[in-house]
C-alpha atoms as a PDB file:
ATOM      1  CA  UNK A   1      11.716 -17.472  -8.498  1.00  0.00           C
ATOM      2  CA  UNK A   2      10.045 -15.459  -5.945  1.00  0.00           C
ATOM      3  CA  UNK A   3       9.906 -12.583  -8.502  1.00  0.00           C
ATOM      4  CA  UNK A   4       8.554 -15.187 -11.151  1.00  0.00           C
ATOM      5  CA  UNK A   5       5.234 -15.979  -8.740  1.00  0.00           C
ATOM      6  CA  UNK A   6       4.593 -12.731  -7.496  1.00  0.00           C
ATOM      7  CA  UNK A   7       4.347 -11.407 -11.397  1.00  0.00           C
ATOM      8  CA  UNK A   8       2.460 -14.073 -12.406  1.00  0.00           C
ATOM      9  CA  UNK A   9       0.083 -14.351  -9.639  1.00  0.00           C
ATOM     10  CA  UNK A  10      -0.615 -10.553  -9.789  1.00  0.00           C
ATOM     11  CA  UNK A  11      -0.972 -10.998 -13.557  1.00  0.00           C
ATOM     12  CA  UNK A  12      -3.371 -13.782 -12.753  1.00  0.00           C
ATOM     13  CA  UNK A  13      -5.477 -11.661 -10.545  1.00  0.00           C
ATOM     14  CA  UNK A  14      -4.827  -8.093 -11.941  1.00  0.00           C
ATOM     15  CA  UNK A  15      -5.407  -7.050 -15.479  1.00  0.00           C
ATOM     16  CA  UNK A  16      -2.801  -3.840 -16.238  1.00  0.00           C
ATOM     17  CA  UNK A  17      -4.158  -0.614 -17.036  1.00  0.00           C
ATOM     18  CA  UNK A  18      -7.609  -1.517 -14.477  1.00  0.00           C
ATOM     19  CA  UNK A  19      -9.023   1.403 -12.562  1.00  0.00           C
ATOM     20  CA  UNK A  20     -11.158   1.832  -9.469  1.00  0.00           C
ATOM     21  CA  UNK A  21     -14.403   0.475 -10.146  1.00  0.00           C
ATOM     22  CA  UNK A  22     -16.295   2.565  -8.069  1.00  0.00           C
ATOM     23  CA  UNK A  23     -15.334   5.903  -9.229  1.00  0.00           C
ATOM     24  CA  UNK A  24     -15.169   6.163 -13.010  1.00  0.00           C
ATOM     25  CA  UNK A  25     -12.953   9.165 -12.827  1.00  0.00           C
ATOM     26  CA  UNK A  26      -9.768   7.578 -11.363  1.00  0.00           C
ATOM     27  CA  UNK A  27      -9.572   5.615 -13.962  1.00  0.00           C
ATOM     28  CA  UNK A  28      -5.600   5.656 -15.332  1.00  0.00           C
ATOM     29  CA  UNK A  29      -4.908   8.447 -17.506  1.00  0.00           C
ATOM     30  CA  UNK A  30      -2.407   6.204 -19.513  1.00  0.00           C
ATOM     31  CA  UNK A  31      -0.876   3.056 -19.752  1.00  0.00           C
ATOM     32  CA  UNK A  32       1.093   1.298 -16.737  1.00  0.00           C
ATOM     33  CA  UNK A  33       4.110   1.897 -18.309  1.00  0.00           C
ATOM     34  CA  UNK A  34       4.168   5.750 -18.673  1.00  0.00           C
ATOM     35  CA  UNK A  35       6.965   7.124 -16.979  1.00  0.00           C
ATOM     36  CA  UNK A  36       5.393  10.197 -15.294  1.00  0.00           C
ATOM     37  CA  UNK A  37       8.393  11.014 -13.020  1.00  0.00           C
ATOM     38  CA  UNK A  38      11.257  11.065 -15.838  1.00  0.00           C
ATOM     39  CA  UNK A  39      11.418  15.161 -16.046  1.00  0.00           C
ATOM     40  CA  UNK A  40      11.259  15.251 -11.736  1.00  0.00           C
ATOM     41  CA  UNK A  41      15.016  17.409 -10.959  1.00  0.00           C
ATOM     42  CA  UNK A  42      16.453  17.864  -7.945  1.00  0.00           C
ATOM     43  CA  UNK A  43      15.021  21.220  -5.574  1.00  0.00           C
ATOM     44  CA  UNK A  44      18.002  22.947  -4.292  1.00  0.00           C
ATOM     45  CA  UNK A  45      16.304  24.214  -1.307  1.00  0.00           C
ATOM     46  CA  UNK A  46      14.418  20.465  -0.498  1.00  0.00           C
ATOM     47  CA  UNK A  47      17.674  18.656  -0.787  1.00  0.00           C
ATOM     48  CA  UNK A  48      19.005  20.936   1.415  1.00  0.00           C
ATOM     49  CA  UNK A  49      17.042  19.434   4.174  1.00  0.00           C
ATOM     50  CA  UNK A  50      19.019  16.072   4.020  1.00  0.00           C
ATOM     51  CA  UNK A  51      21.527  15.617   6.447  1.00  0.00           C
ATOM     52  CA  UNK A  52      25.250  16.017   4.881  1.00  0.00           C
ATOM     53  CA  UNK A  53      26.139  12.473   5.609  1.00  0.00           C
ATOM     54  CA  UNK A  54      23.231  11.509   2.959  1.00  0.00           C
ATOM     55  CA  UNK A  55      23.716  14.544   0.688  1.00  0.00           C
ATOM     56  CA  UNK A  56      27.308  13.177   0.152  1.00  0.00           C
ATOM     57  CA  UNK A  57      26.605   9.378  -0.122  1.00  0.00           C
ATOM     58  CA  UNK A  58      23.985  10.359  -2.582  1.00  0.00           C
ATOM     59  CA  UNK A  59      21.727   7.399  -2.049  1.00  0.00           C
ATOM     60  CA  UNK A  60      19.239   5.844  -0.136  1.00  0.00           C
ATOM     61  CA  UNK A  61      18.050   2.703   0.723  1.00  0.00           C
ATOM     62  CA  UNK A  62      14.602   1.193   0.486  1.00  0.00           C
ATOM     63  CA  UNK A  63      13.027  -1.745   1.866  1.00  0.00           C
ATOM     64  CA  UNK A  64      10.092  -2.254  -0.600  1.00  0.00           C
ATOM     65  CA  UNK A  65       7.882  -4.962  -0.057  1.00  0.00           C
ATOM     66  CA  UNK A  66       6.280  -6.169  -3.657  1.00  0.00           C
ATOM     67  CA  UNK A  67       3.009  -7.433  -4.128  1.00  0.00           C
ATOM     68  CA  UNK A  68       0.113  -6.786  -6.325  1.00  0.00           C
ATOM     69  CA  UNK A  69      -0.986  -3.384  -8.508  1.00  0.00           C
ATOM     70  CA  UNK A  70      -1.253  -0.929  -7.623  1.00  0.00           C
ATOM     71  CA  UNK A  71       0.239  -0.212  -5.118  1.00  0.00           C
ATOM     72  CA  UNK A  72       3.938  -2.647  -6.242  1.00  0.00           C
ATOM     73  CA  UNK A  73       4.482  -5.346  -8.320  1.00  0.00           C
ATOM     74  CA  UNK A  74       6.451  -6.998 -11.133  1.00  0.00           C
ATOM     75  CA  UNK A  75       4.577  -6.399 -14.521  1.00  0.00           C
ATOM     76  CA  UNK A  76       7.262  -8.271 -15.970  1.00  0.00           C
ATOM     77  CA  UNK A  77       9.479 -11.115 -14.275  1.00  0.00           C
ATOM     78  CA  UNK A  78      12.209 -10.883 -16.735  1.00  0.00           C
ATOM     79  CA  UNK A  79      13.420  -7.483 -16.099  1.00  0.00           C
ATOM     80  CA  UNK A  80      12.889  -7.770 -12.635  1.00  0.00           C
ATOM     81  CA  UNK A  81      11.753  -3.897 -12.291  1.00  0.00           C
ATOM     82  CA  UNK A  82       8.904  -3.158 -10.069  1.00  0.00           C
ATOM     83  CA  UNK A  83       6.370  -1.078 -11.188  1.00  0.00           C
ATOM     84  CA  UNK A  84       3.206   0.508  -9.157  1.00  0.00           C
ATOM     85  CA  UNK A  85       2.436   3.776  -6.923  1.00  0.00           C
ATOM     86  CA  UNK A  86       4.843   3.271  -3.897  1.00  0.00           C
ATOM     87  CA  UNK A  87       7.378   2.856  -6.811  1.00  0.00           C
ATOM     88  CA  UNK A  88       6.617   6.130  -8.662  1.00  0.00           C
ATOM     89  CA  UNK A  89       6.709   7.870  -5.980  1.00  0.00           C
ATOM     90  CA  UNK A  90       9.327   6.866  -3.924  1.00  0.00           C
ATOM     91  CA  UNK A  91      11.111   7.325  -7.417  1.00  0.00           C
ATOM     92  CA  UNK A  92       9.930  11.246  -7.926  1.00  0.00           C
ATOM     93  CA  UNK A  93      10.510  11.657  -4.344  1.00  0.00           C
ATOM     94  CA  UNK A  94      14.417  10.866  -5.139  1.00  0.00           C
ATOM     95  CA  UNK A  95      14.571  12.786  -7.894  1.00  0.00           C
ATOM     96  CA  UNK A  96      13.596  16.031  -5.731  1.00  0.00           C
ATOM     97  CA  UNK A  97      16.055  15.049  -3.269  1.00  0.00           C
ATOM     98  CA  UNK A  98      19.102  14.502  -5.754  1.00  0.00           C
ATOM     99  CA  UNK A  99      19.354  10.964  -4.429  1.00  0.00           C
ATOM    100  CA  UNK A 100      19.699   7.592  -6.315  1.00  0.00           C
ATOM    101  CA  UNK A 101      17.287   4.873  -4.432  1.00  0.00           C
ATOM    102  CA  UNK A 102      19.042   1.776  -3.894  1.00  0.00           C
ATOM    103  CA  UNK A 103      15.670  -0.653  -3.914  1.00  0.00           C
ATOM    104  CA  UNK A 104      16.133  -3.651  -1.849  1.00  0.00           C
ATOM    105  CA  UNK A 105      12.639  -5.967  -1.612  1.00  0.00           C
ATOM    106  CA  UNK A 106      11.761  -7.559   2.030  1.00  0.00           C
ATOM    107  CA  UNK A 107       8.512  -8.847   2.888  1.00  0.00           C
ATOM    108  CA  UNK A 108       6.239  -6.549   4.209  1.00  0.00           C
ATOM    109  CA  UNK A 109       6.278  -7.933   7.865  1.00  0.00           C
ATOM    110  CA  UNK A 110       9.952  -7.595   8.264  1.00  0.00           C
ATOM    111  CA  UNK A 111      10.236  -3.858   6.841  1.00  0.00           C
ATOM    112  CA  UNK A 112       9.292  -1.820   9.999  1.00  0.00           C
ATOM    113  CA  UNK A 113      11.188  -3.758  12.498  1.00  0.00           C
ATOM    114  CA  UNK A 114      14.438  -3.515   9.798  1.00  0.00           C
ATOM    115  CA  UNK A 115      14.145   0.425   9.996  1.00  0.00           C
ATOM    116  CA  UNK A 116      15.841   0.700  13.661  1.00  0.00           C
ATOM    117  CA  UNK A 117      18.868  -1.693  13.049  1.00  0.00           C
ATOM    118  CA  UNK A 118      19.804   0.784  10.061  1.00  0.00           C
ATOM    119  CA  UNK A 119      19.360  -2.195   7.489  1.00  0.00           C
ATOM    120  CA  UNK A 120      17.141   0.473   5.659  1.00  0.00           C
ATOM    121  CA  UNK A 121      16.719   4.180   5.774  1.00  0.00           C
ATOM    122  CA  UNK A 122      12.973   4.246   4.426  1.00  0.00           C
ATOM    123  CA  UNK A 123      10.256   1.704   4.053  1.00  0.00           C
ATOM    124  CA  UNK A 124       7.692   1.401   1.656  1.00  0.00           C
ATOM    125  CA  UNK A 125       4.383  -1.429   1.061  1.00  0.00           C
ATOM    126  CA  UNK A 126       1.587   1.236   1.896  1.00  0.00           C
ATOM    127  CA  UNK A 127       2.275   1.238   5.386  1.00  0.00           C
ATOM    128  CA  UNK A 128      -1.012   2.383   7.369  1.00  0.00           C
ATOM    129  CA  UNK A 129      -0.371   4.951  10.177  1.00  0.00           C
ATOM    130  CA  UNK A 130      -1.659   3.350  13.417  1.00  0.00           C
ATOM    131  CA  UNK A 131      -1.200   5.258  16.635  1.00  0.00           C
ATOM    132  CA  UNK A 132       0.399   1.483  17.716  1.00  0.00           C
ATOM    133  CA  UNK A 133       3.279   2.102  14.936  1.00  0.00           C
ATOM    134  CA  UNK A 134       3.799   5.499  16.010  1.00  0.00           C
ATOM    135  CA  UNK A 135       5.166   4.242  19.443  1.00  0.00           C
ATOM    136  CA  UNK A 136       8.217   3.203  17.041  1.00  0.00           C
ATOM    137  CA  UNK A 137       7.936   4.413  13.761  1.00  0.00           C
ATOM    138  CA  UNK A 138       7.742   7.710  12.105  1.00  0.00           C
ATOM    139  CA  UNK A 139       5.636   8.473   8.546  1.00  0.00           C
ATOM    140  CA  UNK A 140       5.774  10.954   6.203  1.00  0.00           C
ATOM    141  CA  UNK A 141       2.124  10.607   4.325  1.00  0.00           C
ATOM    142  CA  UNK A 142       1.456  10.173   0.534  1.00  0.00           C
ATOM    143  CA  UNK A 143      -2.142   8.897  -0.423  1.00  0.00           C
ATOM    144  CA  UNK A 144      -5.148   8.073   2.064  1.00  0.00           C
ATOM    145  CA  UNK A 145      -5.890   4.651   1.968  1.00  0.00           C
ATOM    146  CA  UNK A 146      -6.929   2.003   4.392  1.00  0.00           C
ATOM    147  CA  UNK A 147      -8.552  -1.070   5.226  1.00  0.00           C
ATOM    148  CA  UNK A 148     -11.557  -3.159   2.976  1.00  0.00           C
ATOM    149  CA  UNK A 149     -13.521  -6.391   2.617  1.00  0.00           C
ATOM    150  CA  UNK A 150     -13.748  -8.160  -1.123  1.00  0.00           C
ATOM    151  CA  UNK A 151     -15.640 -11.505  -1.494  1.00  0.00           C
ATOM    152  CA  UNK A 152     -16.020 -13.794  -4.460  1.00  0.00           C
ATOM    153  CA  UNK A 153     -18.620 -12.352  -7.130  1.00  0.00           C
ATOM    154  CA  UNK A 154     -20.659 -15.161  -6.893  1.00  0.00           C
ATOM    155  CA  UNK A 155     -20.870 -14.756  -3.302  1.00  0.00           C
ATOM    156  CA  UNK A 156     -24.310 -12.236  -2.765  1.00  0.00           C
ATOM    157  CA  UNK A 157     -24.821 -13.056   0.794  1.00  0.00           C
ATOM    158  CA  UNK A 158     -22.067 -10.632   2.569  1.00  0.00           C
ATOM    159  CA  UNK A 159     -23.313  -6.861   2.731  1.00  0.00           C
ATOM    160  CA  UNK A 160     -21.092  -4.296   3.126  1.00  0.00           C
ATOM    161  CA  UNK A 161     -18.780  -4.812   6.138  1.00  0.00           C
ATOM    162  CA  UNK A 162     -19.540  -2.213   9.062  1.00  0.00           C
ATOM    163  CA  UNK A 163     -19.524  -3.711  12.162  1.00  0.00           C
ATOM    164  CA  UNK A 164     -16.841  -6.746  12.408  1.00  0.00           C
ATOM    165  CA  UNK A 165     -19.859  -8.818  14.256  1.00  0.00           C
ATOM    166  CA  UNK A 166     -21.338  -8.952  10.618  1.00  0.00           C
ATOM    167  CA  UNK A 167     -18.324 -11.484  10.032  1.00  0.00           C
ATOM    168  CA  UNK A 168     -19.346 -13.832  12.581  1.00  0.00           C
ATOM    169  CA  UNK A 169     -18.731 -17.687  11.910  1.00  0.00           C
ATOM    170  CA  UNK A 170     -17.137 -16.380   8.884  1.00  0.00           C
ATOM    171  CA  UNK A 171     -13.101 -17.224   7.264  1.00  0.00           C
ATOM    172  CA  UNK A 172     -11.414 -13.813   6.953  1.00  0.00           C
ATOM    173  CA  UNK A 173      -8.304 -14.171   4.732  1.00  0.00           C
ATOM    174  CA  UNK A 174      -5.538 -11.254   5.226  1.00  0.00           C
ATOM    175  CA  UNK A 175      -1.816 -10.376   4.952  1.00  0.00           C
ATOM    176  CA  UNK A 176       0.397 -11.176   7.509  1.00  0.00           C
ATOM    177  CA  UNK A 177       2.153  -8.278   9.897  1.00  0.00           C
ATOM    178  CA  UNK A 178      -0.608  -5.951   8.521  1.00  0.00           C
ATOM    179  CA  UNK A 179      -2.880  -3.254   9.905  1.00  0.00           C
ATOM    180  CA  UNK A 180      -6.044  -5.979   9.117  1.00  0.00           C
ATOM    181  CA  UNK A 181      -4.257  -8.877  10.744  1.00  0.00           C
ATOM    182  CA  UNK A 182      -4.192  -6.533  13.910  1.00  0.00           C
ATOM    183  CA  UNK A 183      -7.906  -5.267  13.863  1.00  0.00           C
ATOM    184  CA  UNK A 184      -9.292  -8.655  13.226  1.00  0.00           C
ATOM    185  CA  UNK A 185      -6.869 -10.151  15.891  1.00  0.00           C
ATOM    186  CA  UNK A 186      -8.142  -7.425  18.078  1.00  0.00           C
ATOM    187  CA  UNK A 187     -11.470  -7.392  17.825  1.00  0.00           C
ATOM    188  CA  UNK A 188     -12.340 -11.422  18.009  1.00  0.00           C
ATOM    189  CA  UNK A 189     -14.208 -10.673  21.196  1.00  0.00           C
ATOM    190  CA  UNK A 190     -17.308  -8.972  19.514  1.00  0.00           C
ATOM    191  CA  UNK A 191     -18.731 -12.649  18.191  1.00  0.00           C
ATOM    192  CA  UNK A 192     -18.581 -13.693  22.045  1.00  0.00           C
ATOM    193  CA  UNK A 193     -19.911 -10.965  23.395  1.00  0.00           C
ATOM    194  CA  UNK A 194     -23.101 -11.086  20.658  1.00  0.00           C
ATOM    195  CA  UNK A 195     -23.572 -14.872  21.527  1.00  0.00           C
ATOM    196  CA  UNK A 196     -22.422 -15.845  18.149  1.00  0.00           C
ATOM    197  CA  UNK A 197     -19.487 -18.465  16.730  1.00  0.00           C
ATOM    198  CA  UNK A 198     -16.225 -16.261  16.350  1.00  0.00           C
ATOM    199  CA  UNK A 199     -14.902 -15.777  13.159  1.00  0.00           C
ATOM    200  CA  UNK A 200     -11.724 -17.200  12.062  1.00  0.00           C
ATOM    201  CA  UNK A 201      -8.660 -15.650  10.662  1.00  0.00           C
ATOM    202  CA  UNK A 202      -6.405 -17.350   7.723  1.00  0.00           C
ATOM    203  CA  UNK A 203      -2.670 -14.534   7.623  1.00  0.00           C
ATOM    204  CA  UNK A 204      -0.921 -15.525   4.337  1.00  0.00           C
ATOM    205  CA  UNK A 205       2.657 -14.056   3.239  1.00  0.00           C
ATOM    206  CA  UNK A 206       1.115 -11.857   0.578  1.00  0.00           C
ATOM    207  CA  UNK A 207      -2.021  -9.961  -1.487  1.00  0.00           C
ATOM    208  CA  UNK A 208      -2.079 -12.686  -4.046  1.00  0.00           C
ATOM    209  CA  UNK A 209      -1.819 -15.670  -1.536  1.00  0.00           C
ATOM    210  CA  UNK A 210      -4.574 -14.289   0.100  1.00  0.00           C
ATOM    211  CA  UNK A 211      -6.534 -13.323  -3.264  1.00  0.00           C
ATOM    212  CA  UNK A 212      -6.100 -16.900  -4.120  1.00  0.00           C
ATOM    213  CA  UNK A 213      -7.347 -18.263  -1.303  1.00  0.00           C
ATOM    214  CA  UNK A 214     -10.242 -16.344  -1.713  1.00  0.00           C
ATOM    215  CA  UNK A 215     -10.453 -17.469  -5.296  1.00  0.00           C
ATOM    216  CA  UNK A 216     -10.566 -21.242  -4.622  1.00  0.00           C
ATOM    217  CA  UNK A 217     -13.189 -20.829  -2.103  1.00  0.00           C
ATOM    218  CA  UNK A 218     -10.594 -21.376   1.248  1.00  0.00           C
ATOM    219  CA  UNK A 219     -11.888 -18.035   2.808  1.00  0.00           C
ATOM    220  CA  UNK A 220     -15.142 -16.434   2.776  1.00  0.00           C
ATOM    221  CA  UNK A 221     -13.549 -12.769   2.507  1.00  0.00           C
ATOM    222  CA  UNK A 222     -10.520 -10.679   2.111  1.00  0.00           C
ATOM    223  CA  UNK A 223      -9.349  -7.803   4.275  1.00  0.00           C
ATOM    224  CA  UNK A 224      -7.616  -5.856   2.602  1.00  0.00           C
ATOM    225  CA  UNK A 225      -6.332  -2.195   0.898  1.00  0.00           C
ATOM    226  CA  UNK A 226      -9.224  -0.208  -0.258  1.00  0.00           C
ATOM    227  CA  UNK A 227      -6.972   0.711  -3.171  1.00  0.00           C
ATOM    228  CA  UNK A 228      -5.845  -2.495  -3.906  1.00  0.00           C
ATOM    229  CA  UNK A 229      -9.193  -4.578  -3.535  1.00  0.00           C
ATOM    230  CA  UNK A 230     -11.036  -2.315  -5.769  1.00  0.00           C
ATOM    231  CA  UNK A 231      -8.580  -2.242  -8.819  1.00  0.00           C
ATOM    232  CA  UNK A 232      -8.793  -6.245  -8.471  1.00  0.00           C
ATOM    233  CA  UNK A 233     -12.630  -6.240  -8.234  1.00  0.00           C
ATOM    234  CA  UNK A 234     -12.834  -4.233 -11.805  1.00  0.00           C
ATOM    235  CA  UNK A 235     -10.636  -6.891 -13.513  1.00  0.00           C
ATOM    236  CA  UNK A 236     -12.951  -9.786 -14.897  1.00  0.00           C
ATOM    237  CA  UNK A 237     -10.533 -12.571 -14.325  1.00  0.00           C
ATOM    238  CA  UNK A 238     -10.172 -11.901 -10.750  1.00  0.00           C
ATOM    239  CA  UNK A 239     -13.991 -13.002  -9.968  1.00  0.00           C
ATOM    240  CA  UNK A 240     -14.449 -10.672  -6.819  1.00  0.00           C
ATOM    241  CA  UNK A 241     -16.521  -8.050  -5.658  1.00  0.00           C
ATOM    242  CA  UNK A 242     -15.409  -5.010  -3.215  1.00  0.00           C
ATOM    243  CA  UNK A 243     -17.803  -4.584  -0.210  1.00  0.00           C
ATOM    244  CA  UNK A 244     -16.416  -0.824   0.922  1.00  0.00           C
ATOM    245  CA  UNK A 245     -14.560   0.723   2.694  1.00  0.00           C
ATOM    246  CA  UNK A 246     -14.052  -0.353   6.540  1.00  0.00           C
ATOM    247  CA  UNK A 247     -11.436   2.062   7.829  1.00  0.00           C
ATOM    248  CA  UNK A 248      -9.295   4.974   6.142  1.00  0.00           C
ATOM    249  CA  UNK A 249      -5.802   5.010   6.993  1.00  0.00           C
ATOM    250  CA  UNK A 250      -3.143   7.828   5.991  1.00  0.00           C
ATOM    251  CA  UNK A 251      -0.353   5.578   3.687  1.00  0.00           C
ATOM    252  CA  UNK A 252       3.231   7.147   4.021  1.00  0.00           C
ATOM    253  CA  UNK A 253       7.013   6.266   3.848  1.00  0.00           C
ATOM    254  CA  UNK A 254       8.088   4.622   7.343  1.00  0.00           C
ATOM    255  CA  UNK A 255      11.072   5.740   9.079  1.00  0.00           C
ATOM    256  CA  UNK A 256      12.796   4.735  12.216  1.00  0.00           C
ATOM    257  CA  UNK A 257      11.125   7.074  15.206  1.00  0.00           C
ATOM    258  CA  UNK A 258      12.951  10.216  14.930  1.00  0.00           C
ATOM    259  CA  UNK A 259      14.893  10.010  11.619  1.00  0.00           C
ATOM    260  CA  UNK A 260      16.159  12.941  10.109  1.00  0.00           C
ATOM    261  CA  UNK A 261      15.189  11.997   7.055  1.00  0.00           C
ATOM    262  CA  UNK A 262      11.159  12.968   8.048  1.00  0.00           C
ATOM    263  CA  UNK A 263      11.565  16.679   7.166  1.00  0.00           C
ATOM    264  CA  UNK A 264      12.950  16.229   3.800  1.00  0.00           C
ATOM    265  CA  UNK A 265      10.875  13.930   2.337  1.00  0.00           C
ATOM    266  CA  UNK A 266       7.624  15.629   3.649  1.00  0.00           C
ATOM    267  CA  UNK A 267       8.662  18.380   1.561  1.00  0.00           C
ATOM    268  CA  UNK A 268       9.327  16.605  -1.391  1.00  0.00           C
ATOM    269  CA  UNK A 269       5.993  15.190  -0.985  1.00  0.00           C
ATOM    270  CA  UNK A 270       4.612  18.445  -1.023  1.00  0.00           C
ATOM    271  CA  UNK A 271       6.949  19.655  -4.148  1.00  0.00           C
ATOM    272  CA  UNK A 272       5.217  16.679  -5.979  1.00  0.00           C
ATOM    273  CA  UNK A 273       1.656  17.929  -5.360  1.00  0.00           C
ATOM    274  CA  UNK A 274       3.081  21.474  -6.027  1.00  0.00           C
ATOM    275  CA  UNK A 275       4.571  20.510  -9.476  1.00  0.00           C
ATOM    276  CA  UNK A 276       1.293  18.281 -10.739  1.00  0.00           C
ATOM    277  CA  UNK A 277       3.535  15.111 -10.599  1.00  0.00           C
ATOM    278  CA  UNK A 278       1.672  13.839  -7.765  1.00  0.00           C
ATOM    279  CA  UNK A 279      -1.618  14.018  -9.928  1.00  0.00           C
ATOM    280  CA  UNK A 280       0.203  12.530 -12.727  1.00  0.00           C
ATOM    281  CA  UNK A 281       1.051   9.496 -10.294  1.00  0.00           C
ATOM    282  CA  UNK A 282      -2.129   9.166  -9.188  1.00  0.00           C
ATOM    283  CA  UNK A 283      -4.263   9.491 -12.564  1.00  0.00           C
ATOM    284  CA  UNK A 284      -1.664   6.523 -13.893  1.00  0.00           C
ATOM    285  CA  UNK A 285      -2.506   3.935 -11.208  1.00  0.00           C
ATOM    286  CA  UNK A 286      -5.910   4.909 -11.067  1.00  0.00           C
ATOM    287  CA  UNK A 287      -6.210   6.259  -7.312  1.00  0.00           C
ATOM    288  CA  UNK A 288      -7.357  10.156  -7.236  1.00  0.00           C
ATOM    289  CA  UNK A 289      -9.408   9.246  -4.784  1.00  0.00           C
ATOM    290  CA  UNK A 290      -6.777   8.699  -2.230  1.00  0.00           C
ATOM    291  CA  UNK A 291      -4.930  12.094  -2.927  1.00  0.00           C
ATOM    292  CA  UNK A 292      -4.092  14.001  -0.374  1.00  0.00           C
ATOM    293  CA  UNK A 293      -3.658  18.065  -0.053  1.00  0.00           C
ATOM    294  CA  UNK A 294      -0.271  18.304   2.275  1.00  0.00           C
ATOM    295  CA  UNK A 295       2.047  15.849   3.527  1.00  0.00           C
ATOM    296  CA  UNK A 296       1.902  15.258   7.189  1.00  0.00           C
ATOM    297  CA  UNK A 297       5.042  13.832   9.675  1.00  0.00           C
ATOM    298  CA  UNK A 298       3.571  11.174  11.948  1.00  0.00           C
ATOM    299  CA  UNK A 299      -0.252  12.512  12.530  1.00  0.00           C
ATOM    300  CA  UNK A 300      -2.972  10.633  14.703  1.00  0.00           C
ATOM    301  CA  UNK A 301      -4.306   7.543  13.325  1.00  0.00           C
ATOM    302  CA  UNK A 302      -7.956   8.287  11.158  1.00  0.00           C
ATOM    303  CA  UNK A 303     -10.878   8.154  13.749  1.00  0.00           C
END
């Protein structure tokens, strides 16, 4: 059932094949359903850098949180196969490594805690690296995303988010357990400190929740991805407008501080980008614009 609401809500909200509507040359390449990672093989010399309990089981488990395109989602409910970006590439990723993923979906706030008791070896649901989440969790980077502000398209009145005093007296409607959650938790100070009403924050359990909420007029704006807000601002049945960029965060797989598992799928990262299949990815879910040149283990949060 849960499977059932998240595809049709991110139907609802996100047309397939969309592409970011701000830069008419990340537009996807090809349909959604292009496999782009089918001829991936394993790299001799990359799987090598698994440690030989791994190598020999073969397989490795992901906690996937599933949401909205592009990033993960169900395109359709009755195969119950995730599509998106985190799911192509986690996929390719596995294919370098000789390893068969064994997918199991959590919600995004229980993911990162779940990595230390061993209940999963890698997380995935474009994760943000945050010098807090670095005290306890390691990353191995794949696309440069970050953190954005949508509003309905009727809705003219909101500029471009800069300064989080701009959202004074305002309803700010975000994901639960995420990086925006934090920041907005963080910084409620700045209305008091100008003199003005404080703005109030509305966490839901997921992207379309909060998209919905946003929809029916129950929250002024969305913080959100920058990747994910724009591909639902170019679909004409979502009815919202991106505002920009607010902060860029590196995206990577999240590991339990210290996991051997780092090395080797930083270099499979890299044997992606080598190869072209990275590109490929990224052309299909419409995202060039968060590429990145060279995989990076755990580095500073973005300025």
């Amino acid at each position: 059932m849960r499977r059932a609401l998240l595809a049709a809500a991110a139907t609802a909200t996100a047309v397939l094949l969309a592409g970011c509507g701000t830069d008419p040359t990340a537009r996807p390449a090809g349909p959604a359903t292009q496999d782009v990672v089918a001829g991936e093989q394993q790299v001799a010399a990359v799987a090598a850098l698994l440690p030989p309990q791994v190598r020999a089981a073969g397989t490795i488990k992901v906690g996937s949180a599933i949401g909205t395109p592009p990033s993960a989602y169900y395109p359709d409910p009755a195969t119950e196969r995730p599509a998106g970006l985190d799911i192509d590439v986690t996929d390719a990723v596995a294919k370098v490594l000789g390893l068969t993923v064994d997918r199991q979906e959590a919600s995004f706030e229980s993911i990162l805690p779940a990595l230390g008791s061993g209940k999963f070896d890698v997380g995935t649901g474009n994760f943000g690296v945050t010098d807090a989440r670095l005290k306890t969790i390691d990353f191995v980077t794949y696309i440069d995303d970050g953190q954005g502000f949508a509003v309905r398209k009727d809705n003219t009145a909101v500029p471009p988010v800069t300064d989080l005093a701009q959202l004074c007296g305002l309803t700010i409607g975000t994901g639960a357990g995420t990086t925006f959650e934090t920041t907005l938790t963080a910084k409620k100070d700045v209305c008091a400190a100008a003199g003005r009403k404080p703005y109030q924050v509305k966490v839901f359990s997921d992207t379309a929740a909060t998209l919905t909420s946003l929809q029916q007029g129950r929250v002024d704006l969305v913080m959100s991805t920058i990747n994910g807000l724009r591909y639902q601002a170019d679909q004409a049945a979502s009815g919202t407008r991106f505002l920009g960029e607010f902060h860029r965060l590196d995206v990577g797989f999240a590991f339990a501080k210290g996991s051997p598992l780092a090395p080797a799928f930083q270099a499979a990262v890299n044997r992606l980008i080598q190869d072209g299949t990275y590109d490929r990815i990224l052309r299909k879910w419409g995202v060039t614009g968060s590429a990145i040149q060279q995989s990076q283990i755990s580095p500073p949060e973005h300025p």
